[in-house]
Structure formats: structure tokens, C-alpha cells
N, C-alpha and C. Protein backbone atom coordinates (compact mmCIF):
# COMPACT_ATOMS: atom_id res chain seq x y z
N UNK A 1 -18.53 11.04 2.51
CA UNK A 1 -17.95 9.72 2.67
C UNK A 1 -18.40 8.83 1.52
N UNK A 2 -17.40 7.52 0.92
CA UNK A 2 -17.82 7.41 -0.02
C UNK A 2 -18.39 6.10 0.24
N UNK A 3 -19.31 5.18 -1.21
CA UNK A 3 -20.02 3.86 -0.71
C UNK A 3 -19.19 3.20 0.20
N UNK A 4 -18.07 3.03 -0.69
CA UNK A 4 -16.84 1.81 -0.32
C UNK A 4 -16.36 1.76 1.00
N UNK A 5 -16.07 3.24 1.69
CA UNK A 5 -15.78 3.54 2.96
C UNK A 5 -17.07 3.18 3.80
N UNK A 6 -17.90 3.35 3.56
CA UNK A 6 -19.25 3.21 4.14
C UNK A 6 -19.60 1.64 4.51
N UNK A 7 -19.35 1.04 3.32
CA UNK A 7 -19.48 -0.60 3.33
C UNK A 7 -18.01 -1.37 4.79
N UNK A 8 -17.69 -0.93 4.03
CA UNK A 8 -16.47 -1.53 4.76
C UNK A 8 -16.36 -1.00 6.83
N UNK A 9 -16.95 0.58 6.89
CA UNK A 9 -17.64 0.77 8.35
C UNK A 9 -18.39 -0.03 9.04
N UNK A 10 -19.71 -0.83 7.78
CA UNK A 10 -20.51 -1.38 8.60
C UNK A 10 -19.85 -2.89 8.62
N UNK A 11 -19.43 -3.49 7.87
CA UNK A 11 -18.66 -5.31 7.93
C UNK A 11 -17.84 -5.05 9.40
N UNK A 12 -17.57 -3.75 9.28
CA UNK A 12 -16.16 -3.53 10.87
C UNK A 12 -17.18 -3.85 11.91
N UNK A 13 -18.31 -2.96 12.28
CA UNK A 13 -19.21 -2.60 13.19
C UNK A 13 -20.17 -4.19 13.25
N UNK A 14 -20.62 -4.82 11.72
CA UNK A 14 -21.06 -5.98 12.14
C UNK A 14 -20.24 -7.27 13.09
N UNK A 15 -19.00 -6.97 13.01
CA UNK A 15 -18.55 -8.17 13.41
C UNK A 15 -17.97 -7.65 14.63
N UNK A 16 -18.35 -6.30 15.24
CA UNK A 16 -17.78 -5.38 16.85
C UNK A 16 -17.01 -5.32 16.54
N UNK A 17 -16.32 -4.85 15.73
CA UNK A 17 -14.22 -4.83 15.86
C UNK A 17 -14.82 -3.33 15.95
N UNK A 18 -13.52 -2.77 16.89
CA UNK A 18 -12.76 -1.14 16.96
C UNK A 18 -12.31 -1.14 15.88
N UNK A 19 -12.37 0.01 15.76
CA UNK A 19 -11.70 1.29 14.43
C UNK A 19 -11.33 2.13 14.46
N UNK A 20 -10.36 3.04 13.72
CA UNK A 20 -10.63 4.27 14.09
C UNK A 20 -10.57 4.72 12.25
N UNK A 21 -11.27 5.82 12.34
CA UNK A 21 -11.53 6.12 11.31
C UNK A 21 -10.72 7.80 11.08
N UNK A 22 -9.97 7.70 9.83
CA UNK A 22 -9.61 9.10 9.15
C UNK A 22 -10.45 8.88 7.92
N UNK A 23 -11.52 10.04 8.23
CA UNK A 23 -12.43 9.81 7.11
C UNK A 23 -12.10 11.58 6.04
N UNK A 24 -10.93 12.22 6.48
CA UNK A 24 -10.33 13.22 5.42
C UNK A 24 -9.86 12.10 4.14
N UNK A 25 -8.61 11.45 5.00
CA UNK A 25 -8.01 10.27 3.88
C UNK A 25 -8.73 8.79 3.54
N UNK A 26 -9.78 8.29 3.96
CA UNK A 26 -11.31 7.60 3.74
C UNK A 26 -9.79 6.26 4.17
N UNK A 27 -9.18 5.85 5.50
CA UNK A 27 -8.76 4.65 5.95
C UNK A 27 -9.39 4.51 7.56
N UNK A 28 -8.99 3.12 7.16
CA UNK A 28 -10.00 2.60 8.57
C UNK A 28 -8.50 1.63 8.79
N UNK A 29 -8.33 2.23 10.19
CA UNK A 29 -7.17 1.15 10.91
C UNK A 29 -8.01 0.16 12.14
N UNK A 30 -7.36 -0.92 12.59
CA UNK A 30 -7.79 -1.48 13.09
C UNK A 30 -6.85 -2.51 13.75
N UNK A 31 -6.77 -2.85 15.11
CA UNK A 31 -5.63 -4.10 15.33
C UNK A 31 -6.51 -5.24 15.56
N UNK A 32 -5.88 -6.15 15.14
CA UNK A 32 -6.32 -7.73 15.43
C UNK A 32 -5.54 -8.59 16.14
N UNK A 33 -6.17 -9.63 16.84
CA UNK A 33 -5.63 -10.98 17.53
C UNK A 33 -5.74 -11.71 16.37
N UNK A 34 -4.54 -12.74 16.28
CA UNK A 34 -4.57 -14.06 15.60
C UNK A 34 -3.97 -15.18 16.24
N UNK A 35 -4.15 -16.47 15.36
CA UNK A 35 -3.69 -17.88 16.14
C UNK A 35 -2.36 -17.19 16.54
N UNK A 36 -1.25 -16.61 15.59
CA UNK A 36 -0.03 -16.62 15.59
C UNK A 36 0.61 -15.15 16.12
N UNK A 37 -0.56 -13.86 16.20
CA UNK A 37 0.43 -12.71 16.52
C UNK A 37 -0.84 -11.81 16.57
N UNK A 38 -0.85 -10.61 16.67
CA UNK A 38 -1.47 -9.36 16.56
C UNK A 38 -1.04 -8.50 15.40
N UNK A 39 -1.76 -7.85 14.55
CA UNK A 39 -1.32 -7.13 13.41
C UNK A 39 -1.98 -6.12 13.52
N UNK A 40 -1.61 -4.42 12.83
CA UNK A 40 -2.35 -3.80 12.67
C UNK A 40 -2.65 -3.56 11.23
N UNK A 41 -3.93 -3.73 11.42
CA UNK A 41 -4.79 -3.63 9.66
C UNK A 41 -5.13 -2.32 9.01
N UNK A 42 -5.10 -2.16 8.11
CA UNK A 42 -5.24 -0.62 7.47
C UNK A 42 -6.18 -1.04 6.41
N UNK A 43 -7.56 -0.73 5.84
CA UNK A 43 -8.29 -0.30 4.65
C UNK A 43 -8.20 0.89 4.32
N UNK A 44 -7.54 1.29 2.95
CA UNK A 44 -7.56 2.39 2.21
C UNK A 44 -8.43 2.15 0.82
N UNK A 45 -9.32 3.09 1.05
CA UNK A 45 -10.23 3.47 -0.02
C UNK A 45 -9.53 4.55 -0.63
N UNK A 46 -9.53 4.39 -1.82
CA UNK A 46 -8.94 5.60 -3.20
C UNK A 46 -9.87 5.49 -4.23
N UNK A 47 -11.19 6.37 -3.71
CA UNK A 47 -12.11 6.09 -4.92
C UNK A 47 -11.97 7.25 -6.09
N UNK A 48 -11.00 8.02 -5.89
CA UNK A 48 -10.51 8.54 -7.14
C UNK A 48 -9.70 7.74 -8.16
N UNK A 49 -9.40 6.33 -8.05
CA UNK A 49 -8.93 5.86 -8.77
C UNK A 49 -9.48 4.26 -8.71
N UNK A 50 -10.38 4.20 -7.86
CA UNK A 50 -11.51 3.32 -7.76
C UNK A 50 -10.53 1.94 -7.52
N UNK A 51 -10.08 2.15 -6.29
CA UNK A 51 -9.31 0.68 -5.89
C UNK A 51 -9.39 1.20 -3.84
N UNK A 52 -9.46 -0.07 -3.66
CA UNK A 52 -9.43 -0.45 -2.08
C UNK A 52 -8.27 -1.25 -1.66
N UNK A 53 -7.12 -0.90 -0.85
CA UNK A 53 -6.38 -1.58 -0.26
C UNK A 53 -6.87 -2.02 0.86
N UNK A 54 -6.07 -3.23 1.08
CA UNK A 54 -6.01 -3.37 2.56
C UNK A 54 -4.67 -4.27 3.26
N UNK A 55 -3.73 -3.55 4.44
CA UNK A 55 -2.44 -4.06 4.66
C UNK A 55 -2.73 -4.34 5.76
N UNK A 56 -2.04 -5.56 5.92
CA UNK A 56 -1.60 -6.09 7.52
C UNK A 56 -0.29 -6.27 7.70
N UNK A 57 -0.38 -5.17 8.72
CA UNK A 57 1.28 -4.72 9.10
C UNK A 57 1.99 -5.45 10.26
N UNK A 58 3.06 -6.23 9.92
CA UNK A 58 3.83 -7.25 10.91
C UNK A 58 4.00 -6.55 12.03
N UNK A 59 4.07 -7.54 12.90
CA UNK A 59 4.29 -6.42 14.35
C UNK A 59 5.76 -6.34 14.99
N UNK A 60 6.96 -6.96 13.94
CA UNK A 60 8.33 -6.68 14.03
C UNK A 60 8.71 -6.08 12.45
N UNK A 61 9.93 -5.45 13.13
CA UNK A 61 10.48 -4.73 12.13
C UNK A 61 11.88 -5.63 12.06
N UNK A 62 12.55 -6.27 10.72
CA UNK A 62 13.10 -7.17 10.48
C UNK A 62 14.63 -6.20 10.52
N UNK A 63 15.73 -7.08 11.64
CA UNK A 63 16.67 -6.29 11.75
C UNK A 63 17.98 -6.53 10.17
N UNK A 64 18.16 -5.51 10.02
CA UNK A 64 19.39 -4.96 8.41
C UNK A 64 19.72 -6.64 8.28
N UNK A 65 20.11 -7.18 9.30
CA UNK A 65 20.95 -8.26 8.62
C UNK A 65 20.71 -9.59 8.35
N UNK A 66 19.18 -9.50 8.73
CA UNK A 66 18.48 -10.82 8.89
C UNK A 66 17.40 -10.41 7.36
N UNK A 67 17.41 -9.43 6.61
CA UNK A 67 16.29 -8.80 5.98
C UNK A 67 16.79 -9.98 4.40
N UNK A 68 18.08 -10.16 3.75
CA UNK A 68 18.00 -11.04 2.81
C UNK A 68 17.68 -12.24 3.11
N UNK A 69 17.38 -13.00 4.13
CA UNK A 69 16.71 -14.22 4.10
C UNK A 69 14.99 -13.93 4.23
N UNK A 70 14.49 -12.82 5.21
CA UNK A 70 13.25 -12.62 4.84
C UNK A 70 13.23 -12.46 3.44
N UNK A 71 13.64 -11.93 2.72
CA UNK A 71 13.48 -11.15 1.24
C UNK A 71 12.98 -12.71 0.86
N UNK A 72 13.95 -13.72 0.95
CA UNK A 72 13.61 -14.70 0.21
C UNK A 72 12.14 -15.67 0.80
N UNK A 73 12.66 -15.56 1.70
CA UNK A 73 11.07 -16.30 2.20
C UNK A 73 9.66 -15.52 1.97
N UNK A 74 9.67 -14.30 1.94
CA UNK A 74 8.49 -13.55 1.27
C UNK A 74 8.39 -13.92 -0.36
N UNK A 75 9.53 -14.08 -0.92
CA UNK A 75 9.38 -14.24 -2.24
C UNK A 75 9.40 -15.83 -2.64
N UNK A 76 9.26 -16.83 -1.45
CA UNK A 76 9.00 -17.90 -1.79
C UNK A 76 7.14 -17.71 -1.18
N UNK A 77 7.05 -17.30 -0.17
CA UNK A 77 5.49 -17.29 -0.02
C UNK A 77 4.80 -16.70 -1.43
N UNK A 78 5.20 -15.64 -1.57
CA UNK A 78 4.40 -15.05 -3.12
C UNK A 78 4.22 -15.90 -3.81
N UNK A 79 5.44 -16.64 -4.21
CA UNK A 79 5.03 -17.46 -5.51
C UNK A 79 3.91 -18.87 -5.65
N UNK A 80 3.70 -18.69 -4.50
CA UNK A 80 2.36 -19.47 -4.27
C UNK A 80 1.01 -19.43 -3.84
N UNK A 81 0.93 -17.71 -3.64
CA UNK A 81 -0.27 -16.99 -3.34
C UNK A 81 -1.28 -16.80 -4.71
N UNK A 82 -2.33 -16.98 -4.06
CA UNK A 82 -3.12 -16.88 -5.27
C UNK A 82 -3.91 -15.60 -5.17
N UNK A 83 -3.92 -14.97 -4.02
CA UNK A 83 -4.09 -13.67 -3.62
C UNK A 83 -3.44 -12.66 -3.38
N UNK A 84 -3.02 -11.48 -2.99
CA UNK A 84 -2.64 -10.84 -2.20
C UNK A 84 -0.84 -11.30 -2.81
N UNK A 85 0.02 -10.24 -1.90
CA UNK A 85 1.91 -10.24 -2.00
C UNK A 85 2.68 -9.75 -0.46
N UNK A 86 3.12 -10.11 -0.52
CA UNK A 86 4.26 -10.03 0.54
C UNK A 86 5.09 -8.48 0.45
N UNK A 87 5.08 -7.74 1.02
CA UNK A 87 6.45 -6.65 0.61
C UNK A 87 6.93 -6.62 2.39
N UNK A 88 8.40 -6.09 1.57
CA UNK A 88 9.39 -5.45 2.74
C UNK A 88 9.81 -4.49 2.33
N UNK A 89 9.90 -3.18 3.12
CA UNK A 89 10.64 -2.15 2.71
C UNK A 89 11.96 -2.26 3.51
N UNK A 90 12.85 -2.31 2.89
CA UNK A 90 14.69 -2.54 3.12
C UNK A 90 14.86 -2.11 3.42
N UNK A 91 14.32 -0.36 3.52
CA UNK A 91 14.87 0.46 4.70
C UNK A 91 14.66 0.37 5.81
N UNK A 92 13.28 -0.15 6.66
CA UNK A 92 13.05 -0.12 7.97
C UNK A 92 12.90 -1.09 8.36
N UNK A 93 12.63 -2.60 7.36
CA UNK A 93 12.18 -3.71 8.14
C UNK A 93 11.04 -4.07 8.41
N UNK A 94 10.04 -3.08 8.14
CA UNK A 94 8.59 -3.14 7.63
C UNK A 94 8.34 -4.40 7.05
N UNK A 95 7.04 -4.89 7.25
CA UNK A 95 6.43 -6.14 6.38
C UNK A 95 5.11 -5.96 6.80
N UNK A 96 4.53 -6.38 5.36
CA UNK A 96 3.01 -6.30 5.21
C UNK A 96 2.73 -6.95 3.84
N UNK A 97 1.32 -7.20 4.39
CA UNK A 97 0.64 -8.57 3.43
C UNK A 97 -0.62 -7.43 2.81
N UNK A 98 -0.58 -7.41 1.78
CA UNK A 98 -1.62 -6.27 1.09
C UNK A 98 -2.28 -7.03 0.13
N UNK A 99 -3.90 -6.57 0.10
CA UNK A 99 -4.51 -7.26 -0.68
C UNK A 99 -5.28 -5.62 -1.03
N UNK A 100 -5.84 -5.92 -2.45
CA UNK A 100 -6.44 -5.13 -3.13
C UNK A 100 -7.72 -5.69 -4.24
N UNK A 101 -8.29 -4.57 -4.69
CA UNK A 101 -9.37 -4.82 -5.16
C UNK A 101 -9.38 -3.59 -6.40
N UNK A 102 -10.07 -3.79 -7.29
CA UNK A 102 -10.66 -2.48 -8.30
C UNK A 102 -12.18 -2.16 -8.18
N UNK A 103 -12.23 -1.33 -7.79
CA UNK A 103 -13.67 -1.30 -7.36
C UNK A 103 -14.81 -0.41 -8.88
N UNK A 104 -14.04 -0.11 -9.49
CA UNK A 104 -14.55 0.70 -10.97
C UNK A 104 -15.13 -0.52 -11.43
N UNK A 105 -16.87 -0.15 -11.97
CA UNK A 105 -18.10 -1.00 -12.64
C UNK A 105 -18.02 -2.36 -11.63
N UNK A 106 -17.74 -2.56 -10.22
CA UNK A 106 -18.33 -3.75 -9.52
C UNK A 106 -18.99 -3.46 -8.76
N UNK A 107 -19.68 -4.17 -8.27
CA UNK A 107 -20.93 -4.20 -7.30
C UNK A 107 -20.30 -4.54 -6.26
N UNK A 108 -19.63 -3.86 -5.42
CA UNK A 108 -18.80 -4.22 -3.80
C UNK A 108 -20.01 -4.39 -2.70
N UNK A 109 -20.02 -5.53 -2.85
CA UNK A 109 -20.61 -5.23 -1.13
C UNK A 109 -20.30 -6.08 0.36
N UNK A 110 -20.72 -6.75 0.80
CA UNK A 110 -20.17 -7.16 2.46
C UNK A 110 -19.67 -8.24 1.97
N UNK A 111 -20.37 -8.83 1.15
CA UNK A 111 -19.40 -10.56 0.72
C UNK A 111 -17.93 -10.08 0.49
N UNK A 112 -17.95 -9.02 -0.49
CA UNK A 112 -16.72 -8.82 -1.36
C UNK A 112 -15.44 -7.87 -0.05
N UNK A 113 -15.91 -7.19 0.63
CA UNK A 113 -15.20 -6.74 1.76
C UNK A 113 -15.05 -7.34 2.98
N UNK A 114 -15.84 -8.74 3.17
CA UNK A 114 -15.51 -9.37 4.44
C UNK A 114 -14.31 -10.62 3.48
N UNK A 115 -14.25 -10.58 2.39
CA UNK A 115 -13.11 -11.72 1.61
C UNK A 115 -11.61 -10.58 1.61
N UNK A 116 -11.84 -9.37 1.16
CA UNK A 116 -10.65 -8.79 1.19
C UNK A 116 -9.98 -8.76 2.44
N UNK A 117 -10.55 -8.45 3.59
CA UNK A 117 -10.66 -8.28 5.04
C UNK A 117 -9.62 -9.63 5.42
N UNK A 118 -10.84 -10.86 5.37
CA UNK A 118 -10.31 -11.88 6.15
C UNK A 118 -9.26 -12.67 5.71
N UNK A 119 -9.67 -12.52 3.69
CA UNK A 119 -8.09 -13.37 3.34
C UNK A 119 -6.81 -12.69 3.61
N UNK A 120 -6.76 -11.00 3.52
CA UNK A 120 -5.66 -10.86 4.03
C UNK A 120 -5.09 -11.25 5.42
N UNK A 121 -6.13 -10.85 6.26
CA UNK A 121 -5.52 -11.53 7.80
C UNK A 121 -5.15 -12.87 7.72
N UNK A 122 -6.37 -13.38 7.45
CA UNK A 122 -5.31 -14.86 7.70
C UNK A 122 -4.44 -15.50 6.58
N UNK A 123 -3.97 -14.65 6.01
CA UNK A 123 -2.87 -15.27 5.42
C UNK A 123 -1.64 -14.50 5.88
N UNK A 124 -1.78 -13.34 6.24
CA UNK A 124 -0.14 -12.39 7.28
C UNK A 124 -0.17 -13.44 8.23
N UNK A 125 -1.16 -13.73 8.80
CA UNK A 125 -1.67 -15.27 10.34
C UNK A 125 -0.44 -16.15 10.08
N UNK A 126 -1.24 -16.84 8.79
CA UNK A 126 -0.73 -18.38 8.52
C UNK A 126 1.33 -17.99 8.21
N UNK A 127 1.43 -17.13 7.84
CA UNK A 127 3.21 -17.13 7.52
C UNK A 127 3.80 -15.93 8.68
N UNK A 128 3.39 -15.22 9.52
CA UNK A 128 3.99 -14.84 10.76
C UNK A 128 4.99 -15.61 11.05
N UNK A 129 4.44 -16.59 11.93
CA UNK A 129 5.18 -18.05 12.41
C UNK A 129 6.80 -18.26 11.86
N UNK A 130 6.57 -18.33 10.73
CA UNK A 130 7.43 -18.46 9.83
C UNK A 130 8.35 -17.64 9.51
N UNK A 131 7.85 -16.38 9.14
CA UNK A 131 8.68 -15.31 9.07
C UNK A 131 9.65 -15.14 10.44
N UNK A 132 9.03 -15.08 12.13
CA UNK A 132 9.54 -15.22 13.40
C UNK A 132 10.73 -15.99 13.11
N UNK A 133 10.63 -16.93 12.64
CA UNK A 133 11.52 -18.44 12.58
C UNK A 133 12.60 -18.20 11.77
N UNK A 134 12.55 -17.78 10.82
CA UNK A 134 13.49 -16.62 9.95
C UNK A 134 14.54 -16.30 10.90
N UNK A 135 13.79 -15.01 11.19
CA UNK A 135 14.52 -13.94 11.58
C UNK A 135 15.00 -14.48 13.13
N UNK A 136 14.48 -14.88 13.97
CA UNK A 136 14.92 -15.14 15.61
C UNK A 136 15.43 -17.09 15.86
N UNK A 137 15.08 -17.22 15.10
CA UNK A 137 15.26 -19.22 15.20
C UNK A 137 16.18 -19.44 14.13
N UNK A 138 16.61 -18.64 13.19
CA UNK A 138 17.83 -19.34 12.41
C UNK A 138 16.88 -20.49 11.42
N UNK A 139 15.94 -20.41 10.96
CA UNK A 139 16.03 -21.16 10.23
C UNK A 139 15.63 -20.80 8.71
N UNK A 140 16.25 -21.97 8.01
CA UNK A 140 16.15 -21.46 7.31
C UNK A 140 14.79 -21.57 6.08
N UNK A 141 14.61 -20.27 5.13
CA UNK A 141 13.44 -19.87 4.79
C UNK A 141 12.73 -20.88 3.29
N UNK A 142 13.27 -22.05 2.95
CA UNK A 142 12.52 -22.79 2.69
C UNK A 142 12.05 -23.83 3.27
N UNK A 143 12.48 -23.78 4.68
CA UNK A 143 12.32 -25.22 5.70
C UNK A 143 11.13 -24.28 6.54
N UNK A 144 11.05 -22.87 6.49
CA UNK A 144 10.25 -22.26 7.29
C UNK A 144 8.73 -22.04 6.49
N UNK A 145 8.78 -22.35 4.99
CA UNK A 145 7.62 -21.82 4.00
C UNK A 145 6.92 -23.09 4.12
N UNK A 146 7.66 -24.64 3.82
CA UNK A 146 7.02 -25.90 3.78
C UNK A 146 6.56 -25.94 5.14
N UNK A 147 6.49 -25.02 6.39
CA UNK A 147 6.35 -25.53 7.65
C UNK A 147 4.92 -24.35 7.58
N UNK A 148 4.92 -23.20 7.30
CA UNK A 148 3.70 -22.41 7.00
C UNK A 148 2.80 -22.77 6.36
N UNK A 149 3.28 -23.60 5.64
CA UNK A 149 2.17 -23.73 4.35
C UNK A 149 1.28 -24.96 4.60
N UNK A 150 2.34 -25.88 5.65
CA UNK A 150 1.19 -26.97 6.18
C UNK A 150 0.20 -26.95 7.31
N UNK A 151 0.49 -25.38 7.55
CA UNK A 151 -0.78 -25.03 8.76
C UNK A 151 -1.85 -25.01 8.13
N UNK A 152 -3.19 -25.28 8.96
CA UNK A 152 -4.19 -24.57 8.30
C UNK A 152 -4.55 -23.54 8.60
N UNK A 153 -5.44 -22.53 8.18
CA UNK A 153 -5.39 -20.98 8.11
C UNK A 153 -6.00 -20.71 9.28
N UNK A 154 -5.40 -19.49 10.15
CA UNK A 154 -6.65 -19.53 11.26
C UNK A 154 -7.61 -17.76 11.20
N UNK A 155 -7.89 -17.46 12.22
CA UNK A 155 -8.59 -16.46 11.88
C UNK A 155 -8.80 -15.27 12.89
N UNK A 156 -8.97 -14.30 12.46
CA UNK A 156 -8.79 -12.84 13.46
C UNK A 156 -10.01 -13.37 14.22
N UNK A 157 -9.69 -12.48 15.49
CA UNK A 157 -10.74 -11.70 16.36
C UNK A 157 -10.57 -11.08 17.28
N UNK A 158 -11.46 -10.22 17.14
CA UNK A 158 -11.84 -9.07 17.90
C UNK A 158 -10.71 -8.80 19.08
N UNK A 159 -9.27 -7.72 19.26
CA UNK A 159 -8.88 -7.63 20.12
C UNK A 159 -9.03 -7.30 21.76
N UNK A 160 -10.36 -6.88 21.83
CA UNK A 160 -10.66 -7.03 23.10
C UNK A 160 -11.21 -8.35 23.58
N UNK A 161 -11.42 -8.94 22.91
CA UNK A 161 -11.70 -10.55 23.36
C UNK A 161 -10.62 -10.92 23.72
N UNK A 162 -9.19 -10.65 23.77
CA UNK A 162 -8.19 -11.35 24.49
C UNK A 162 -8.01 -11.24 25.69
């Protein structure tokens, strides 16, 4: 098992969250509660190429005909992220907020994996809402980004605490 996978076991275990671990392919899944929804989280370690993902996967799949106004409201959230990107895959309706890291010559440790961790969650958190509003409320996706963007951020925890 490698550091990175190792580090990122214990930030899970310090803060009690469940896991489950495929430690053949070195990912750690995990679901979370937020202000706005439940997501399931994925860390992928690829220390053959010395980078750490980590995705938080929407918990709807965006139906064919509602997917060009998401397109645009993901690509209006991006352009103001200073972290992390938005993707949709067009074929299924998939959405996820992925943040990454290069882990080649840095010193990773719990600071640097509890920031990858939490900024991705709460930022899939803070534009959920929004995205919902999209796709089921008709509205539309720059009236839905200025309405995300004036939340303030909130924050996972632990799904058995609900």
C-alpha cells in the first residue's frame, strides 16, 4: 500500500467516516451527508504517475434533454472556480466535481488531504442546489449560478450521523 493511500486512510478514520477500501486499485469510496444532498466520494491514488484524484459523484443522473442547460451551468460554475471542474458525461448524465493533486517531489500530508477532501465536497455541496434547479425547477442556469454562488459553503458529515 502506498504513503498517499495510507495518509488519506488515516484523515478518513480520524474524522470516523466509513470507507471501503479497494486497495488492488489503491481507491477509497465513501458517501457523505451535506447541507444540500448526499454524494458518493471516490479518492484515487495513481502513484505510478504520482497524482491523487478525488470525485464527488451527483446523486442524479441528468435526463438527455435537460443535459444542454446543465452543460452550461457547469461551465458557468467552472469559470469561476479556483479549484477543482465540473464534468458531465453526455452519455449517462453523470456529474462530478473532481479535484486533483500531483503528488511527485511534495510532502502530502493530512493538511494537504483533508483540503483536497473537503474543498471538493463542499463545493459539489454549494452548486447541487443549483444544478436540482436546472434540471427539475426550470430555471434557468445563470439565475441558478448567481443563486449558488451567494450561499455560503457548507460542509460534509459523517453519514451515519443522519
Amino acid at each position: 500500500m502506498s504513503y498517499s493511500l495510507d495518509l488519506f486512510e488515516t484523515y478518513l478514520q480520524e474524522l470516523e467516516w466509513r470507507y471501503q477500501l479497494d486497495s488492488e486499485r489503491e481507491i477509497l469510496r465513501l458517501g457523505v451527508n451535506c447541507q444540500h444532498g448526499s454524494f458518493e466520494v471516490i479518492i484515487h491514488i495513481l502513484d505510478d504517475i504520482d497524482l491523487v484524484k478525488c470525485f464527488s459523484i451527483f446523486p442524479v443522473r441528468v435526463p438527455e434533454q435537460h443535459r444542454p442547460k446543465v452543460a452550461e451551468y457547469l461551465t458557468r460554475a467552472n469559470y469561476g472556480l479556483l479549484f477543482g471542474n465540473f464534468e458531465m458525461d453526455y452519455a449517462d448524465g453523470e456529474v462530478r466535481f473532481r479535484t486533483s493533486m500531483n503528488t511527485d517531489d511534495v510532502a502530502i500530508n493530512s493538511v494537504v488531504a483533508r483540503h483536497l477532501v473537503q474543498q471538493n465536497i463542499n463545493t459539489a455541496d454549494r452548486y447541487l442546489g443549483g444544478l436540482l434547479r436546472v434540471v427539475y425547477g426550470e430555471v434557468a442556469p445563470a439565475d441558478a449560478i448567481r443563486d449558488a454562488e451567494s450561499q455560503p459553503e457548507g460542509g460534509a458529515t459523517d453519514p451515519d450521523d443522519e
